[in-house]
C-alpha atoms as a PDB file:
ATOM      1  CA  UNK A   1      26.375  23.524 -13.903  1.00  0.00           C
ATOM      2  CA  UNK A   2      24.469  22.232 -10.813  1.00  0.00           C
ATOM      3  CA  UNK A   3      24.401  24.593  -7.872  1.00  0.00           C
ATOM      4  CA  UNK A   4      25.161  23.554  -4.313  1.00  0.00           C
ATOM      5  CA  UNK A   5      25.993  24.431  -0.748  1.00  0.00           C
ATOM      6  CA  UNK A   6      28.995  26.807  -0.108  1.00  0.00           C
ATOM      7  CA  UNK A   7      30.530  24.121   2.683  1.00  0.00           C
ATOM      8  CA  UNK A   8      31.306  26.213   5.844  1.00  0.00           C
ATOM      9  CA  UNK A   9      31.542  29.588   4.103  1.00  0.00           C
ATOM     10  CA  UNK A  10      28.789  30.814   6.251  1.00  0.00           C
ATOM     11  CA  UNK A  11      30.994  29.619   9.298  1.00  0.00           C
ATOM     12  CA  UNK A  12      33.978  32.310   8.517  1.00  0.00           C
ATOM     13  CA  UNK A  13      32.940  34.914  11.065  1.00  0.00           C
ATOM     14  CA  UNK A  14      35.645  33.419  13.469  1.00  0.00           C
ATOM     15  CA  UNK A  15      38.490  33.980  10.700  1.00  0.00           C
ATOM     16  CA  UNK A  16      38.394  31.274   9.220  1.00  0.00           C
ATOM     17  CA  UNK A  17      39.490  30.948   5.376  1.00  0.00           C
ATOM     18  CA  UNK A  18      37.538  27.920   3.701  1.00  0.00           C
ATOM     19  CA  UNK A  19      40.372  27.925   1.287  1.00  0.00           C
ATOM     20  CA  UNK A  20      43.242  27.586   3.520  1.00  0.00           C
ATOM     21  CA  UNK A  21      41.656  24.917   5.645  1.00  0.00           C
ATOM     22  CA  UNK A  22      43.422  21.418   5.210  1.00  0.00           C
ATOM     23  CA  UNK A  23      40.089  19.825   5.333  1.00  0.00           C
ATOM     24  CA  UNK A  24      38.443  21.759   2.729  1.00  0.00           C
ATOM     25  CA  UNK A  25      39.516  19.938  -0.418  1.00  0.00           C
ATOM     26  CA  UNK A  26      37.985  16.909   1.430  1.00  0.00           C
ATOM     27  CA  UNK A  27      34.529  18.446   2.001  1.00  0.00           C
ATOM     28  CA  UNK A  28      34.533  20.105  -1.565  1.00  0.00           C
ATOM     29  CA  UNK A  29      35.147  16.450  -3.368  1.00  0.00           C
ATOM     30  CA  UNK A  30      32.135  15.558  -1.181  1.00  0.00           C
ATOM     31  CA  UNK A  31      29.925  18.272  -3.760  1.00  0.00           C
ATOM     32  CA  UNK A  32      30.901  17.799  -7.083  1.00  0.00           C
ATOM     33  CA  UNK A  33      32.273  15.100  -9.166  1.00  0.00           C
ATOM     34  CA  UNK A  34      36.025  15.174  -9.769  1.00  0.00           C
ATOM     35  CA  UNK A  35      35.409  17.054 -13.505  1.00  0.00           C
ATOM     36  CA  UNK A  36      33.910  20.022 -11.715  1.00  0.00           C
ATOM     37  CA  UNK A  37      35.938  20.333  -8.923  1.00  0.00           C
ATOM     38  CA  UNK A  38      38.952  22.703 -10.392  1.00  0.00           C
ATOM     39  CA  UNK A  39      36.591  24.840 -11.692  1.00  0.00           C
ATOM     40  CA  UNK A  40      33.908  24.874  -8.907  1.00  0.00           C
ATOM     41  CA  UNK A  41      36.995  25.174  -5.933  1.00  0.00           C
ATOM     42  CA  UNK A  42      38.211  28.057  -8.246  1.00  0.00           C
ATOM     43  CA  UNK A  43      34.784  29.703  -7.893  1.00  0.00           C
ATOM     44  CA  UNK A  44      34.716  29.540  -4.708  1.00  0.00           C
ATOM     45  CA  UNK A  45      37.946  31.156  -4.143  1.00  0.00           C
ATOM     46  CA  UNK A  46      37.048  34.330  -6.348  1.00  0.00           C
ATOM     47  CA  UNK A  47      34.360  34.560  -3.538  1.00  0.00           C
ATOM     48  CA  UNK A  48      35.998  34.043  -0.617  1.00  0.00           C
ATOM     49  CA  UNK A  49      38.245  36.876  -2.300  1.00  0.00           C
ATOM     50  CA  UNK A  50      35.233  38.930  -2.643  1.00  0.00           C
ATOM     51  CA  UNK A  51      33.756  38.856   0.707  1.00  0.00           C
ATOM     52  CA  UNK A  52      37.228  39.235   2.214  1.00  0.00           C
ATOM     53  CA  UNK A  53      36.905  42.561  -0.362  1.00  0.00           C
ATOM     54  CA  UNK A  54      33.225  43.307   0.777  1.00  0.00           C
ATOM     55  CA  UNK A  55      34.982  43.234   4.620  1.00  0.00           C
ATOM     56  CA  UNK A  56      37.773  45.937   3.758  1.00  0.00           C
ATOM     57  CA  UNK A  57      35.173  48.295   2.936  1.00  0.00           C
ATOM     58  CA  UNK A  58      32.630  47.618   5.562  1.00  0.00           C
ATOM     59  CA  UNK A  59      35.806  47.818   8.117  1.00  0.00           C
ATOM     60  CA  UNK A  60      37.416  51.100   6.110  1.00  0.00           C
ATOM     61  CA  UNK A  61      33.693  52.552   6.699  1.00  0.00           C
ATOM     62  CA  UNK A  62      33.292  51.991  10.541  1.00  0.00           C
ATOM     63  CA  UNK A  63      36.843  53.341  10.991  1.00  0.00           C
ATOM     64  CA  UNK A  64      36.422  56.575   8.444  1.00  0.00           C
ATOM     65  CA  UNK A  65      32.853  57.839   9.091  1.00  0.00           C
ATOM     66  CA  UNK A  66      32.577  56.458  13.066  1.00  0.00           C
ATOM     67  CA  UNK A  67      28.791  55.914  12.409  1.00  0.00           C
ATOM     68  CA  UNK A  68      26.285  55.460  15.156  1.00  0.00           C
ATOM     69  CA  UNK A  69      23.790  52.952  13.290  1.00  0.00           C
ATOM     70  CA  UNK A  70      24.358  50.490  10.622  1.00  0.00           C
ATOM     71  CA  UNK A  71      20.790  50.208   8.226  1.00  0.00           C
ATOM     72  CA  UNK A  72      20.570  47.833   4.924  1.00  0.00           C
ATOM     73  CA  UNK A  73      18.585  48.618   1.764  1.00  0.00           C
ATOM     74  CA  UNK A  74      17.066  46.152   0.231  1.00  0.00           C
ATOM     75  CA  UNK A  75      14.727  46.113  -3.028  1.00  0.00           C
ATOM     76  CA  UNK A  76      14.149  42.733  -3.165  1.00  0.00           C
ATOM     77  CA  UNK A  77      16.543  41.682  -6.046  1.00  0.00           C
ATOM     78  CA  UNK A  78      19.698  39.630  -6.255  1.00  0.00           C
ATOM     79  CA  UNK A  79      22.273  42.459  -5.287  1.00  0.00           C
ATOM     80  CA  UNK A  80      20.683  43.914  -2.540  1.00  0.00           C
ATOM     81  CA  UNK A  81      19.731  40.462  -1.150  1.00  0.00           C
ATOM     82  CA  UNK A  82      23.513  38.857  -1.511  1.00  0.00           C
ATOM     83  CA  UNK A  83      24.449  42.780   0.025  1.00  0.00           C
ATOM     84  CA  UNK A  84      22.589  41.482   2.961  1.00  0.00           C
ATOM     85  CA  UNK A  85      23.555  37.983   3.188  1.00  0.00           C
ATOM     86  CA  UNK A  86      27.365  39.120   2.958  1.00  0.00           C
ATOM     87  CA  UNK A  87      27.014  41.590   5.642  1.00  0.00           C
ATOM     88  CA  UNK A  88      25.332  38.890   8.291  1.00  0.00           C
ATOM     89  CA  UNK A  89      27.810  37.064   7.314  1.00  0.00           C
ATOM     90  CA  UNK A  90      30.508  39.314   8.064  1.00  0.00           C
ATOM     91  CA  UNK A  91      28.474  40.055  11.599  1.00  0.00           C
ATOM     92  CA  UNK A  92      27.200  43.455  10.896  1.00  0.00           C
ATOM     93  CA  UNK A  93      23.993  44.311  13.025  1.00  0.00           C
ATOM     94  CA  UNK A  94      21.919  46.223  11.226  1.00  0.00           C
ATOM     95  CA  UNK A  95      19.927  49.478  13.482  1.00  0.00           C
ATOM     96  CA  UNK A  96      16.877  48.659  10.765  1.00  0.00           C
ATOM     97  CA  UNK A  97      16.371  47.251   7.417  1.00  0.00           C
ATOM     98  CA  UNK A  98      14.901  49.789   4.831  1.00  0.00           C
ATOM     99  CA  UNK A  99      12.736  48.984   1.893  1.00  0.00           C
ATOM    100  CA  UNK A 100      11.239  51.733  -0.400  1.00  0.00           C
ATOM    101  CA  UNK A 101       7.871  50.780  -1.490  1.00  0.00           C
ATOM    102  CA  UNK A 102       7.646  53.212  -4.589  1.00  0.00           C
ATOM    103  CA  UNK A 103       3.855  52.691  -5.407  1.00  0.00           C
ATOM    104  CA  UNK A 104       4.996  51.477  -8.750  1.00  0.00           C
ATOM    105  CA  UNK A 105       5.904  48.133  -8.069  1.00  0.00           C
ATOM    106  CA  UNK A 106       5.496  44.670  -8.492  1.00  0.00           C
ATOM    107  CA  UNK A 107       3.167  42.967  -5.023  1.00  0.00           C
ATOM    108  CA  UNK A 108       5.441  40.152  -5.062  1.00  0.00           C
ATOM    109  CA  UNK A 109       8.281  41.862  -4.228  1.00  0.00           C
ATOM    110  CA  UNK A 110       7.257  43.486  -1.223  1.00  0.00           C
ATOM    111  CA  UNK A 111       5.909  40.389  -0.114  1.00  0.00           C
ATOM    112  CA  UNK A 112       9.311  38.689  -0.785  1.00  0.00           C
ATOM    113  CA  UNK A 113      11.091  41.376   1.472  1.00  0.00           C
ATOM    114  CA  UNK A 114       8.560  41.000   4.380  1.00  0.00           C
ATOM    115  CA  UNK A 115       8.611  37.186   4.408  1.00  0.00           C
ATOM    116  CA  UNK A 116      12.449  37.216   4.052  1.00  0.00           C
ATOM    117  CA  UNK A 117      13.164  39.757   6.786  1.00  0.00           C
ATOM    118  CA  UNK A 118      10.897  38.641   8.913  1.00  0.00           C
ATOM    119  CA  UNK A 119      12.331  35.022   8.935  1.00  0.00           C
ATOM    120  CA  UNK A 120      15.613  37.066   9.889  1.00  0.00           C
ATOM    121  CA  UNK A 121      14.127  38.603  12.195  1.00  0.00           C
ATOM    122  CA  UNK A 122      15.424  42.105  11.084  1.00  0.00           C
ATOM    123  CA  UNK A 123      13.395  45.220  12.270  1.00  0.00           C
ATOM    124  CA  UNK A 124      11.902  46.270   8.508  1.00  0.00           C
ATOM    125  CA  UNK A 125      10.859  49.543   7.594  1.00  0.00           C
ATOM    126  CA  UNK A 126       8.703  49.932   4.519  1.00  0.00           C
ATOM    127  CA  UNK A 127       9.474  53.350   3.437  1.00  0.00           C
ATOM    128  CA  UNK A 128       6.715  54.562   1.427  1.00  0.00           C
ATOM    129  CA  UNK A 129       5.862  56.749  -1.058  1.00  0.00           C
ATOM    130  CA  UNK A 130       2.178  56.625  -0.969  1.00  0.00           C
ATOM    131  CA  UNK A 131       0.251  57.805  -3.527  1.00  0.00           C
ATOM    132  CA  UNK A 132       2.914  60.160  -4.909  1.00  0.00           C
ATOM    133  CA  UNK A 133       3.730  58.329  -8.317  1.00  0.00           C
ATOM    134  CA  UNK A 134      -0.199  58.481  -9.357  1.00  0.00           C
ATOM    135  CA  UNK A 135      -0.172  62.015  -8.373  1.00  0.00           C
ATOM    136  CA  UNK A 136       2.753  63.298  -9.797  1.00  0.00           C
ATOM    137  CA  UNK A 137       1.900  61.417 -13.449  1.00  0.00           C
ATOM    138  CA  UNK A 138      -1.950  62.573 -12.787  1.00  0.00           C
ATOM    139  CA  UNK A 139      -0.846  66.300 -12.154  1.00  0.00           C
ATOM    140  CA  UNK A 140       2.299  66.428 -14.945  1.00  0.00           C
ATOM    141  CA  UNK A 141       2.114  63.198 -16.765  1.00  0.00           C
ATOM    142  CA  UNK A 142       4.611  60.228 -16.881  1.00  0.00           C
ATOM    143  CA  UNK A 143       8.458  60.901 -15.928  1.00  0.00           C
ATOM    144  CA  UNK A 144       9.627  60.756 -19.469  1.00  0.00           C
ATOM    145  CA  UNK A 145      12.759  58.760 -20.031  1.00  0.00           C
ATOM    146  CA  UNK A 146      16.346  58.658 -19.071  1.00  0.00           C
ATOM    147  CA  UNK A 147      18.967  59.577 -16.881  1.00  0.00           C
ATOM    148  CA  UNK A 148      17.613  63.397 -15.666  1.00  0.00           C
ATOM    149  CA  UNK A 149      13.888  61.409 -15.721  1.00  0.00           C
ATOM    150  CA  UNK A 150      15.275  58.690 -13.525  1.00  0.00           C
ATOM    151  CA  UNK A 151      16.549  60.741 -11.016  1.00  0.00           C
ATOM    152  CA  UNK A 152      13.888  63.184 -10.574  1.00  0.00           C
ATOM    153  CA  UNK A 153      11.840  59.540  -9.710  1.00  0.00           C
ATOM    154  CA  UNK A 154      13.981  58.476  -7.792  1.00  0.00           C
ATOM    155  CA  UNK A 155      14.143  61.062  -5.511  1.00  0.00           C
ATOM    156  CA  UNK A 156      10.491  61.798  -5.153  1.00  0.00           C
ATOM    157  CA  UNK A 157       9.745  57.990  -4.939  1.00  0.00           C
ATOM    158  CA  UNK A 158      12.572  56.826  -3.021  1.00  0.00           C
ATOM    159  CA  UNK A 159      15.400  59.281  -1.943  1.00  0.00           C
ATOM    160  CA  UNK A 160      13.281  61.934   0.012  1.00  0.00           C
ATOM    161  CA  UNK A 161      11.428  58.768   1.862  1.00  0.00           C
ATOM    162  CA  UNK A 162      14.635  57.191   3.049  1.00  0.00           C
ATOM    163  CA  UNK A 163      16.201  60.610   4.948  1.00  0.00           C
ATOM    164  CA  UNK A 164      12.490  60.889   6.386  1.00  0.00           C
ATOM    165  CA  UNK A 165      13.329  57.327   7.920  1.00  0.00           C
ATOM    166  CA  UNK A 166      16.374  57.453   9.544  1.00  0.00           C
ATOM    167  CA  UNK A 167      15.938  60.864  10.838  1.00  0.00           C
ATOM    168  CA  UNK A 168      12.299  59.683  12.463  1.00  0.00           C
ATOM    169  CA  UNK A 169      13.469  56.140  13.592  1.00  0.00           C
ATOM    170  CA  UNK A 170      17.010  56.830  14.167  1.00  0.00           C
ATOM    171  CA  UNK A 171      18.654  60.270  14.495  1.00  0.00           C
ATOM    172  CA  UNK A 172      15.523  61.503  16.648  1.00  0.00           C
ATOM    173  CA  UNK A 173      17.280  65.173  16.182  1.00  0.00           C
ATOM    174  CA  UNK A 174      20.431  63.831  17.449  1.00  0.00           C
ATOM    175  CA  UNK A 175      23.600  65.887  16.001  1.00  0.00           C
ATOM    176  CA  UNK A 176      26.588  64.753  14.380  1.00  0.00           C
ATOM    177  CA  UNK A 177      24.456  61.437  13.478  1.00  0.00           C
ATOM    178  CA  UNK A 178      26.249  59.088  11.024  1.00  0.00           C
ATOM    179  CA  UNK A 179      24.548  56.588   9.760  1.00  0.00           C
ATOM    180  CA  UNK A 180      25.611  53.969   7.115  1.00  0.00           C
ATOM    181  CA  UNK A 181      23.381  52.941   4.265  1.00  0.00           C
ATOM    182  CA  UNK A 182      24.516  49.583   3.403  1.00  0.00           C
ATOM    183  CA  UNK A 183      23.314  48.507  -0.390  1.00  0.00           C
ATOM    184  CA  UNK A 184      24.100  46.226  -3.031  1.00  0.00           C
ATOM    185  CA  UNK A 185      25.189  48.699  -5.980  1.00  0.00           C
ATOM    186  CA  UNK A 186      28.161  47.424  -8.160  1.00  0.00           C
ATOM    187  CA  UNK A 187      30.747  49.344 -10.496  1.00  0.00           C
ATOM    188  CA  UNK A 188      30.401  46.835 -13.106  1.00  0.00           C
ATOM    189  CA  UNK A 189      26.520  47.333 -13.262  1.00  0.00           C
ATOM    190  CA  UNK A 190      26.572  49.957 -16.243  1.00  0.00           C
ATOM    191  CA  UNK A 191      28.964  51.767 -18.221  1.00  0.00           C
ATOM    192  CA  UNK A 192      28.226  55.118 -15.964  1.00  0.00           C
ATOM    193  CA  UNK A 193      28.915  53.231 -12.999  1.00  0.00           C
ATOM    194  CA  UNK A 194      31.909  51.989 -14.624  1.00  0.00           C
ATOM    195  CA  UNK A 195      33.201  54.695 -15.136  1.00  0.00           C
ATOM    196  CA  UNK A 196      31.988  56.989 -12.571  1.00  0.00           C
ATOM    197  CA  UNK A 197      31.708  54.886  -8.885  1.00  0.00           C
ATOM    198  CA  UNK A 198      35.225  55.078  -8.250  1.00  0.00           C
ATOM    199  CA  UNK A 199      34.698  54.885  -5.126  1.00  0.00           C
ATOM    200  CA  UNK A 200      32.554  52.146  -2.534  1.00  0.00           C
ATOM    201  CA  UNK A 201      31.489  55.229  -1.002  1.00  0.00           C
ATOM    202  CA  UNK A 202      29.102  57.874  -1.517  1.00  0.00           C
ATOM    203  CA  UNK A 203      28.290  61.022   0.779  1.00  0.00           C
ATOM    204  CA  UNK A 204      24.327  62.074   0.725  1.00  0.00           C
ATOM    205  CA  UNK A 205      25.031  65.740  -0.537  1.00  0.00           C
ATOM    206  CA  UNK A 206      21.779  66.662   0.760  1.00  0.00           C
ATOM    207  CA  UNK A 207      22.811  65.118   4.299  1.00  0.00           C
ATOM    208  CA  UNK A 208      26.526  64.677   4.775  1.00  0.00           C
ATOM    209  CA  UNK A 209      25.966  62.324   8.028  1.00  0.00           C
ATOM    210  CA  UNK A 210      24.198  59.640   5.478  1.00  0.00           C
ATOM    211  CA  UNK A 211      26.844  57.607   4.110  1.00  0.00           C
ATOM    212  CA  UNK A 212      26.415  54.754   1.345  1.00  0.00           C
ATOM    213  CA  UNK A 213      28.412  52.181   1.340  1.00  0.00           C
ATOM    214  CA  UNK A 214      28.595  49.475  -1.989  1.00  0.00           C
ATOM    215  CA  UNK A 215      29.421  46.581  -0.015  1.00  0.00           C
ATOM    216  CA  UNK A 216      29.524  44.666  -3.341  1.00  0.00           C
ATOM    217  CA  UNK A 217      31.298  47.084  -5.252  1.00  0.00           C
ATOM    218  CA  UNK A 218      33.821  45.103  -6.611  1.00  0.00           C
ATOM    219  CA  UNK A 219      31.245  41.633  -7.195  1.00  0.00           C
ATOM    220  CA  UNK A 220      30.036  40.921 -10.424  1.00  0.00           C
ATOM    221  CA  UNK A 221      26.348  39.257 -10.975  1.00  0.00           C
ATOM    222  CA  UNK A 222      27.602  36.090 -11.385  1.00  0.00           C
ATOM    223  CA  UNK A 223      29.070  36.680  -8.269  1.00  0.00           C
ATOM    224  CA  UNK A 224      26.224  37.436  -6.487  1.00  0.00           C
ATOM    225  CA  UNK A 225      23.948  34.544  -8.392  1.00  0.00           C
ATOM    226  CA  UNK A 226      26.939  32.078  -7.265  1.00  0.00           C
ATOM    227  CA  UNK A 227      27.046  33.032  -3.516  1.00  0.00           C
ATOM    228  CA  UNK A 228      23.196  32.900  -3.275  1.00  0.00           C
ATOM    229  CA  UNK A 229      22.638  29.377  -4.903  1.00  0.00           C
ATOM    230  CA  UNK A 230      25.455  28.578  -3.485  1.00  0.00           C
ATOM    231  CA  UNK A 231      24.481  29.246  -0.093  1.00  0.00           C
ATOM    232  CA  UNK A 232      21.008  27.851  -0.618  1.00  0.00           C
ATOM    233  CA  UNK A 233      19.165  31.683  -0.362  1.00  0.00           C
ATOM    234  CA  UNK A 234      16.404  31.767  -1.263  1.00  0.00           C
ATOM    235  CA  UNK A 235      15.861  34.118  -4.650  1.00  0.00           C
ATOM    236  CA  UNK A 236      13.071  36.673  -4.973  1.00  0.00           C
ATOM    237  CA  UNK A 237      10.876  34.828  -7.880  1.00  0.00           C
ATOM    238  CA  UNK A 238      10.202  38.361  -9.441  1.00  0.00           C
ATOM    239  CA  UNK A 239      14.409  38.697  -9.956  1.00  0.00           C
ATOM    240  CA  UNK A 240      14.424  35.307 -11.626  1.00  0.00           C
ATOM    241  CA  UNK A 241      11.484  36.088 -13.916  1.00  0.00           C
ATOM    242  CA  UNK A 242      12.410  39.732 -14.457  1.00  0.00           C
ATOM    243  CA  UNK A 243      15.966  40.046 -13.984  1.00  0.00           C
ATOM    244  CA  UNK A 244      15.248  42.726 -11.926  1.00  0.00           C
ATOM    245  CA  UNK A 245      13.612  43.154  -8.357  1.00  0.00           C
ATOM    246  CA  UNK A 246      10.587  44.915  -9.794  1.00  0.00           C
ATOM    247  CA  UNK A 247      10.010  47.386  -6.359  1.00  0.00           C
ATOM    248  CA  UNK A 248      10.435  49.857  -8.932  1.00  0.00           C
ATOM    249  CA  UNK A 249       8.443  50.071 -12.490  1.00  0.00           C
ATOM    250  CA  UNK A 250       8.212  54.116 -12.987  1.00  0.00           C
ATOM    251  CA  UNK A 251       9.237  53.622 -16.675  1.00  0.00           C
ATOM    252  CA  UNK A 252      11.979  55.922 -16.845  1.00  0.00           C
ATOM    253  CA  UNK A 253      14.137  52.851 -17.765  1.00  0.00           C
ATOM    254  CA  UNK A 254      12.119  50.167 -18.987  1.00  0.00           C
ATOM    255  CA  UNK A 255      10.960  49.376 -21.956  1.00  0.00           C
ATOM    256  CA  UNK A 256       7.886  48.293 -23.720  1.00  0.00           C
ATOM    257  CA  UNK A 257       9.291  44.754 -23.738  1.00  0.00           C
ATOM    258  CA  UNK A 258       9.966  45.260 -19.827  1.00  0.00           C
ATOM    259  CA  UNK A 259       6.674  46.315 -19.416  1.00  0.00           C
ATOM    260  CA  UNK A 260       5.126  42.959 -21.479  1.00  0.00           C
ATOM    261  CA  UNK A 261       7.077  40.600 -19.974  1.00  0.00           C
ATOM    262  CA  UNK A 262       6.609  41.924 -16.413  1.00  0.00           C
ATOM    263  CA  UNK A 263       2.598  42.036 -17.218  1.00  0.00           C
ATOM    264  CA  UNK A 264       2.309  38.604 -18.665  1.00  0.00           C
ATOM    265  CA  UNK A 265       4.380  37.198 -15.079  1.00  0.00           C
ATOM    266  CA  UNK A 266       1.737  39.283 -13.240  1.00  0.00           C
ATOM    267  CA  UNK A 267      -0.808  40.895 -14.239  1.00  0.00           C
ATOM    268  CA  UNK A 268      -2.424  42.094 -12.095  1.00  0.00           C
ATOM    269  CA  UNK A 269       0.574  45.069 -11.611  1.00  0.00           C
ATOM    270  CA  UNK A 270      -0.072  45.101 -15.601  1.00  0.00           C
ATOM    271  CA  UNK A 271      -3.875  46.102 -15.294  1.00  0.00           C
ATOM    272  CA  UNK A 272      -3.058  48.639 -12.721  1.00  0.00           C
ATOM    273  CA  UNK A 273      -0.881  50.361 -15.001  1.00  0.00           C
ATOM    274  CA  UNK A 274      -3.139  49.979 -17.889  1.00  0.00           C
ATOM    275  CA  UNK A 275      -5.266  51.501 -16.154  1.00  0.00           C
ATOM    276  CA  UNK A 276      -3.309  54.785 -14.416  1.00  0.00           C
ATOM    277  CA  UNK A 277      -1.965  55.407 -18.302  1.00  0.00           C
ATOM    278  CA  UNK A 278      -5.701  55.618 -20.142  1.00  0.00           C
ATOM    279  CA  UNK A 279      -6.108  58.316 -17.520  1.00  0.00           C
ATOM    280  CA  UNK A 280      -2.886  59.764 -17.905  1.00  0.00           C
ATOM    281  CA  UNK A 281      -3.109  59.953 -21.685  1.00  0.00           C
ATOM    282  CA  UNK A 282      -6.257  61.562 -21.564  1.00  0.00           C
ATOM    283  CA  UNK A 283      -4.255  64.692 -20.532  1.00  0.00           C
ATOM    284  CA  UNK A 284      -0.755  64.307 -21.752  1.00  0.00           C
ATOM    285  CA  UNK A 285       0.444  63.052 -24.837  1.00  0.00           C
ATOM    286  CA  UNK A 286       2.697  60.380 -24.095  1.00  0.00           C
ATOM    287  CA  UNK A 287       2.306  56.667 -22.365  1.00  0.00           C
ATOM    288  CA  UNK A 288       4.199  54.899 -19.876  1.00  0.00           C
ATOM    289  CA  UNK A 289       8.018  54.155 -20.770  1.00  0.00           C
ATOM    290  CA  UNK A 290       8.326  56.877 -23.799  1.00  0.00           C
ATOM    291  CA  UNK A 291       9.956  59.905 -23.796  1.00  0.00           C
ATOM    292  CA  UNK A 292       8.154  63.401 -22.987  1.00  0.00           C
ATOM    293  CA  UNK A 293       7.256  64.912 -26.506  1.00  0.00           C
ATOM    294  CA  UNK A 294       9.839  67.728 -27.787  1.00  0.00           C
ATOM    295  CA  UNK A 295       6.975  70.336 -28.146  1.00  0.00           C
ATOM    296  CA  UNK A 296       5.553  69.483 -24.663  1.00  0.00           C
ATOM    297  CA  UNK A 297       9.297  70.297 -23.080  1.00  0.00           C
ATOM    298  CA  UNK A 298       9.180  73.647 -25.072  1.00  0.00           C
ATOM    299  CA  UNK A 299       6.146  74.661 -23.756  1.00  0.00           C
ATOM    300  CA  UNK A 300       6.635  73.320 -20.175  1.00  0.00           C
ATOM    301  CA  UNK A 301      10.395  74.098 -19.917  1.00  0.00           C
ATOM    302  CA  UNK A 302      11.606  73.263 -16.518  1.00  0.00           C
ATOM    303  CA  UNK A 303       9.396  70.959 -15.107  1.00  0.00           C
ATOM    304  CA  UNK A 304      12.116  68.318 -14.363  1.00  0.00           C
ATOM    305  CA  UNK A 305      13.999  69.801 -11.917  1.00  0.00           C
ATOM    306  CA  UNK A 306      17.972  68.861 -12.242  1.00  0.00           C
ATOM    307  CA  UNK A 307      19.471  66.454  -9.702  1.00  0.00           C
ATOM    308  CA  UNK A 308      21.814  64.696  -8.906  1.00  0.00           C
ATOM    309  CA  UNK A 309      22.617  61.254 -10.857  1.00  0.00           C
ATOM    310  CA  UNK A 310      23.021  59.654  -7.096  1.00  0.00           C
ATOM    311  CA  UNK A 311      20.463  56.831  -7.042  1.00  0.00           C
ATOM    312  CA  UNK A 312      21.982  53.916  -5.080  1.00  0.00           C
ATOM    313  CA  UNK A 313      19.236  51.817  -4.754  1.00  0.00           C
ATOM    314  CA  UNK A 314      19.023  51.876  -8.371  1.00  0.00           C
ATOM    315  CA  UNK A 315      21.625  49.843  -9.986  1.00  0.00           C
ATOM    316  CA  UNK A 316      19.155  47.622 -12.370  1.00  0.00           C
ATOM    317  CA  UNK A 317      17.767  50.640 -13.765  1.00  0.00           C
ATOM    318  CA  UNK A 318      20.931  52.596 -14.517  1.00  0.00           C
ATOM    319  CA  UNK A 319      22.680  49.395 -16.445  1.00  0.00           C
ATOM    320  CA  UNK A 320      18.861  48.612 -18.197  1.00  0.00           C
ATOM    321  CA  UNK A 321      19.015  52.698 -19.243  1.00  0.00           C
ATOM    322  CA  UNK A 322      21.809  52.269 -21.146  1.00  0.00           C
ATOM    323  CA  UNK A 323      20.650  49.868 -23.392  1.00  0.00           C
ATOM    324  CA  UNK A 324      18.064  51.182 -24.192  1.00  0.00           C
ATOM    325  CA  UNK A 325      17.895  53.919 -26.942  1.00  0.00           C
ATOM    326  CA  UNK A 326      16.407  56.900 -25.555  1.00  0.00           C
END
């Protein structure tokens, strides 16, 4: 079904409802011919239901936590980018926009976040984690798989960079600080977020003033992929061609086929990590995207420390985890 322009949905910060509007059965017959028009008007009201959703929680937030800055993450992919669009649209102002630039990653996508934030005009911050992934997999070899692996990656290559942020940009040693980390994370993502993001919100427990708030958590993907084409956004080319936003490639979630099909789309990210793992290999016994050997754990017991499973800006990587059999 041909995509087109949600008529006056990006309009609705005044309060208005494109579905109780007397004139907007007349502009949606001007889209779509009259077969498509039940369904397509139905479509749109599931999300003008979902940003009305998307608004409870934003407003529950500002009222619960009182925060003194309002920052977006964005990776790049569909979620986080609709996360963003939603939010404009329901006239937040965001202090900064945060992107964590993992080392692992795909060029594109980083270029994707510049060109799109600066067109916004957004203040970006490109939180980096410098050389730290090469180090770490140098020094200790790759992260292994799974969830434990994951989250010990995320945390070096994301989490730790992200506090460092907001308390240098923002918080400037300033107490009782809250700040609101507004992301694109869904429950429906994976099974574990199914079952275990109850709610929209999620308290840092390494920094209680850092709240994250799932602005989509009640959207599904098709959701988000309707609202953007819909809207006439703009996708990031390495979320079409990936189905993910590809910031983040640490291989504690992909597979070998991720790893193939993200080389053969660009390859110059596969030669880099070609490269890295014949030097890796050289010193531990297992490549890129495969689990750490059993005898290796015996004799190096402890070197993942245990964290948390929090890993907001993750939500691709949790659902792909699953799927995969570890």
């Amino acid at each position: 079904m041909e995509t087109t322009r949600l008529p006056r949905i990006l309009g609705r910060k005044g309060g208005i409802n494109l579905f109780t509007s007397s004139t907007s059965n007349t502009i949606l017959r001007s889209f779509f011919s009259p077969g498509d028009l039940v369904l397509n008007i139905n479509r749109f009201k599931m999300l003008d239901q979902k940003i009305e959703n998307s608004k409870e929680i934003i407003d529950k937030a500002i009222l619960d936590f009182n925060p003194k800055a309002v920052v977006m993450m964005i990776s790049g992919g569909d979620d986080s980018l609709t996360a963003y669009h939603v939010s404009k649209l329901l006239g937040i102002n965001f202090s900064m926009v945060i992107h964590g630039h993992t080392g692992t990653g795909i060029r594109e996508t980083l270029d994707f976040v510049n060109l799109t934030m600066s067109t916004q005009r957004e203040k970006l911050i490109i939180s980096s984690a410098g050389s730290a992934y090469a180090d770490y997999v140098m020094k200790k070899g790759f992260f292994g798989k799974g969830l434990k692996a994951h989250s010990y990656a995320f945390h070096l290559l994301k989490m730790s960079g992200f506090r460092k942020t907001v308390a240098k940009d923002l918080r400037k040693g300033k107490h009782n600080f809250s700040v609101l980390y507004i992301n694109g994370a869904r429950r429906d993502e994976s099974l574990n977020r199914s079952k275990n993001m109850i709610s929209p919100y999620k308290i840092d427990p390494n920094c209680s003033n850092n709240i994250w708030v799932n602005i989509l958590h009640n959207w599904s993907k098709h959701d988000c992929i309707d609202f953007l084409d819909g809207s006439g956004i703009k996708r990031n080319p390495v979320a079409i061609n990936l189905c993910r936003s590809g910031e983040c490639m640490c291989g504690t979630t992909q597979s070998v086929g991720d790893r193939t099909e993200a080389s053969f789309f660009y390859p110059v990210w596969g030669q880099w990590l070609d490269h890295l793992e014949k030097q890796v290999i050289k010193k531990f016994p297992w490549k890129w995207g495969h689990p750490i050997s059993n005898s290796y754990l015996m004799e190096a017991k402890g070197q993942l420390p245990i964290f948390s499973e929090f890993a907001p800006m993750c939500s691709s990587c949790l659902k792909t985890n699953e799927k995969i059999k570890i």
